[in-house]
C-alpha atoms as a PDB file:
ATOM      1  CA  UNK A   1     207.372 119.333-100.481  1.00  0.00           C
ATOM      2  CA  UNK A   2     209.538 122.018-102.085  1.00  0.00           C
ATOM      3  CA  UNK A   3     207.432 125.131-101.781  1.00  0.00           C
ATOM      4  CA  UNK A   4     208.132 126.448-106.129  1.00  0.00           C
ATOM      5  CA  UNK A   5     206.896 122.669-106.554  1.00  0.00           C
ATOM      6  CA  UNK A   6     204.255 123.626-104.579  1.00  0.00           C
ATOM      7  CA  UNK A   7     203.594 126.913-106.320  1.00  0.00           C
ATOM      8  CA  UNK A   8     203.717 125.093-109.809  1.00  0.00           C
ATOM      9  CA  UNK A   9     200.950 122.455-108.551  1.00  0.00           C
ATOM     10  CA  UNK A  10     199.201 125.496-107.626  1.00  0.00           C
ATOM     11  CA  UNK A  11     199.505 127.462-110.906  1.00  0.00           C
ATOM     12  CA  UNK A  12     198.159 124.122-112.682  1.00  0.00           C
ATOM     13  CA  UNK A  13     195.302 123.746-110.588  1.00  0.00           C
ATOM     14  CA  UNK A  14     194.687 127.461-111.550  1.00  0.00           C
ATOM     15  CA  UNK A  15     195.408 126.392-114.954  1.00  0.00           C
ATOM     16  CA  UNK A  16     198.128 128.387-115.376  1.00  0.00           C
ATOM     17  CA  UNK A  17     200.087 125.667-117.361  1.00  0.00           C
ATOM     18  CA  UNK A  18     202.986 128.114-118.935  1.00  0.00           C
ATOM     19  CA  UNK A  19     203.300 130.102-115.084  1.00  0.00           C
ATOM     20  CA  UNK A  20     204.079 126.271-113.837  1.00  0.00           C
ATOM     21  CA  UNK A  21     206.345 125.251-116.635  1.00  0.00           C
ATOM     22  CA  UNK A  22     208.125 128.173-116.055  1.00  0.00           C
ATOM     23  CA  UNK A  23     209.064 127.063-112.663  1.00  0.00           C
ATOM     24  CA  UNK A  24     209.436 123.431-113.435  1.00  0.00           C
ATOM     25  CA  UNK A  25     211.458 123.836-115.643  1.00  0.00           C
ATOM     26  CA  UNK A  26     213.873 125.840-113.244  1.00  0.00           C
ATOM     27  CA  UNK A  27     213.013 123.177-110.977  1.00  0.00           C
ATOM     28  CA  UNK A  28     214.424 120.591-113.357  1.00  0.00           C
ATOM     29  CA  UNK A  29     217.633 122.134-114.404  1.00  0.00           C
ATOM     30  CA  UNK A  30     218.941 121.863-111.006  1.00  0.00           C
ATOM     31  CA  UNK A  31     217.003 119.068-109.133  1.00  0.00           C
ATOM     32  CA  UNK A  32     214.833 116.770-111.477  1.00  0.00           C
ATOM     33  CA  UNK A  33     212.347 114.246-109.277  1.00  0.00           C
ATOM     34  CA  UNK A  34     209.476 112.228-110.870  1.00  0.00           C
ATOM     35  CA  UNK A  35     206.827 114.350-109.627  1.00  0.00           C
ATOM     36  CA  UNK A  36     208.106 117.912-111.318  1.00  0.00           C
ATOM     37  CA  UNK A  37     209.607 116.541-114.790  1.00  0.00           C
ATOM     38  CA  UNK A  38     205.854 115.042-115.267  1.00  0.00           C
ATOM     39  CA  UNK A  39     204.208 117.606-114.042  1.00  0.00           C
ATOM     40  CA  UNK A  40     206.471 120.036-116.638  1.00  0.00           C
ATOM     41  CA  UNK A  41     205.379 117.133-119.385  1.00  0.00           C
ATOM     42  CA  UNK A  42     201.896 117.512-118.149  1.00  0.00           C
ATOM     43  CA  UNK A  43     201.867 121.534-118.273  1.00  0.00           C
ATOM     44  CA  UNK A  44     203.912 121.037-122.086  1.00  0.00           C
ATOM     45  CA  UNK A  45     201.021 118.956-123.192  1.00  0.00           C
ATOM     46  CA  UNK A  46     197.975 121.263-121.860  1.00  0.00           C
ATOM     47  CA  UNK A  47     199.791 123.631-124.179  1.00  0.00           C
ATOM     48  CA  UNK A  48     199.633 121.322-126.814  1.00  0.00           C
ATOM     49  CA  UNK A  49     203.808 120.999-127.362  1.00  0.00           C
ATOM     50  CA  UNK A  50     203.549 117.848-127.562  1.00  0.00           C
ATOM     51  CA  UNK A  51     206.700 116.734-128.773  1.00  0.00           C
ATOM     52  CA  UNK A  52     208.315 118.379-125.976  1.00  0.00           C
ATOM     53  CA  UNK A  53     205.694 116.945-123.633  1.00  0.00           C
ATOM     54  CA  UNK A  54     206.805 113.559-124.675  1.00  0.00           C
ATOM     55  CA  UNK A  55     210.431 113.940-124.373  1.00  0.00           C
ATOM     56  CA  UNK A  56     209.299 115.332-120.460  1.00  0.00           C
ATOM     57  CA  UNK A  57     207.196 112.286-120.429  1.00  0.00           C
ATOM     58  CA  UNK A  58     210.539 110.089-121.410  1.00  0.00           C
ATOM     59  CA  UNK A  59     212.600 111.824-118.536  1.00  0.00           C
ATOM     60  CA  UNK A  60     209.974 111.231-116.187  1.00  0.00           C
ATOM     61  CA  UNK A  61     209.909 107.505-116.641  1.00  0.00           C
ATOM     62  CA  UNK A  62     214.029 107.258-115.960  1.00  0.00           C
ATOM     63  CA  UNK A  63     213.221 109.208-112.591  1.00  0.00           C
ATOM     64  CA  UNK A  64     210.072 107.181-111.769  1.00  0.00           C
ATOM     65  CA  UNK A  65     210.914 104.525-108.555  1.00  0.00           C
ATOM     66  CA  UNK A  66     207.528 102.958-108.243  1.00  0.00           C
ATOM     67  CA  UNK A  67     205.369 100.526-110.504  1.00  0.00           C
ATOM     68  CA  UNK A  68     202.269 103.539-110.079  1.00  0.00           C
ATOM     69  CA  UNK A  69     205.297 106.208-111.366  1.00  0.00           C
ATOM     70  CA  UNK A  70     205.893 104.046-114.465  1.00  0.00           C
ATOM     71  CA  UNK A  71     203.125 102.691-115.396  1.00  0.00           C
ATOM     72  CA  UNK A  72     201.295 106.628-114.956  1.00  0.00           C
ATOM     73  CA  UNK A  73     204.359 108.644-117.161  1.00  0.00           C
ATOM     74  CA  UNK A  74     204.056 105.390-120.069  1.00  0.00           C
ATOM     75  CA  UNK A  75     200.481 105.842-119.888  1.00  0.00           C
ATOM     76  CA  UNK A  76     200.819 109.442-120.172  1.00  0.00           C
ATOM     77  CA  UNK A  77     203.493 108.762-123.179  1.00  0.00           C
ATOM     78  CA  UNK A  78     200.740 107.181-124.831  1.00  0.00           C
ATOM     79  CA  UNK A  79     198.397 109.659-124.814  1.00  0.00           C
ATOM     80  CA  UNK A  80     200.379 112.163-125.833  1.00  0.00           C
ATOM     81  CA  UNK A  81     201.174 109.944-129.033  1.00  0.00           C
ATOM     82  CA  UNK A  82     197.756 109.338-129.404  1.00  0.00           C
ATOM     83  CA  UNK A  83     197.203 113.254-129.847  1.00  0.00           C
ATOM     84  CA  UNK A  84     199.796 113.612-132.508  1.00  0.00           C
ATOM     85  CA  UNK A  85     198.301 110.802-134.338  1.00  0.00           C
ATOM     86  CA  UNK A  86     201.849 108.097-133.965  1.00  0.00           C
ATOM     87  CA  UNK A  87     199.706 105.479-133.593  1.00  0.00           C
ATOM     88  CA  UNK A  88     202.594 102.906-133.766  1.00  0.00           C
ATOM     89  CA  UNK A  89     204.214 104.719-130.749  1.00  0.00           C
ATOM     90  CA  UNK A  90     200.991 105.085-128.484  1.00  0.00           C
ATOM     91  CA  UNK A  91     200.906 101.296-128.958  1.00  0.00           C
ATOM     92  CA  UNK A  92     203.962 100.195-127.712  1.00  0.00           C
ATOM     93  CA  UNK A  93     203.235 102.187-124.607  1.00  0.00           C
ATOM     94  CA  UNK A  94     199.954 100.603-124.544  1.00  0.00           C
ATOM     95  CA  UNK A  95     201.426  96.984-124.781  1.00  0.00           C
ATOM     96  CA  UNK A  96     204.136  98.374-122.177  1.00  0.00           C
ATOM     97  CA  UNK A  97     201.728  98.976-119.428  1.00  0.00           C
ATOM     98  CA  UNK A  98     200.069  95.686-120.643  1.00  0.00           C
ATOM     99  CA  UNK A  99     203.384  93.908-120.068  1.00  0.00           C
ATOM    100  CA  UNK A 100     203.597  95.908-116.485  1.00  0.00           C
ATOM    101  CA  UNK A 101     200.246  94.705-115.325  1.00  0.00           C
ATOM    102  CA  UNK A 102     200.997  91.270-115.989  1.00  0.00           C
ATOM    103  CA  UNK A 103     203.756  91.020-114.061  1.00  0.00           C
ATOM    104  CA  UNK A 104     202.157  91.717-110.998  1.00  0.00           C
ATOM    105  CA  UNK A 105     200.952  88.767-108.782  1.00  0.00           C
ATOM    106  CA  UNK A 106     197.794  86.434-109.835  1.00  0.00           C
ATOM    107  CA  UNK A 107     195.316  85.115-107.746  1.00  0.00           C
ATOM    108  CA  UNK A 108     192.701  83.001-108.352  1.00  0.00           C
ATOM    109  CA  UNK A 109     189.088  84.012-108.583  1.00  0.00           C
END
């Protein structure tokens, strides 16, 4: 791991949220992953900026390359709607990691 990433994770455990986002968002201007653009979102949010933390949130899902990445930065979309009250919003994240979940393999009980 990229040792400002690993200074950011370190400043949010600390919770040092605008320290990290500081550094993210250096981070993200020249070499975006999943992990630091939600961590950024994550850091914009604890700050309560959470318009920005929801465009973060949107950028994160683009870089996500797993079912856990996606279905973690549209859950964390809908919170963040949830806190600014967009109730339509939150729920077609909601109904988006619904949709996820059911597209995973059944099995009989």
């Amino acid at each position: 791991m990229d040792n400002k990433l690993q200074k950011a994770i370190q400043l949010f455990q600390n919770k040092k949220f605008a320290k990290s986002q500081l550094i993210l968002k250096k981070i993200n201007t020249s070499k975006p992953t999943y992990a630091s653009v939600e961590l950024e979102a994550v850091c914009l949010a604890e700050q309560k900026q959470f318009k920005l933390a929801a465009i973060k949130f949107e950028q994160s899902l683009l870089l996500s390359s797993n079912k856990t990445e996606k279905t973690n930065a549209i859950n964390n979309l809908a919170s963040t709607y949830l806190k600014v009250n967009d109730w339509k919003l939150a729920a077609k994240h909601l109904e988006e990691i619904v949709t996820l979940g059911s597209n995973t393999a059944s099995f009989e009980a």
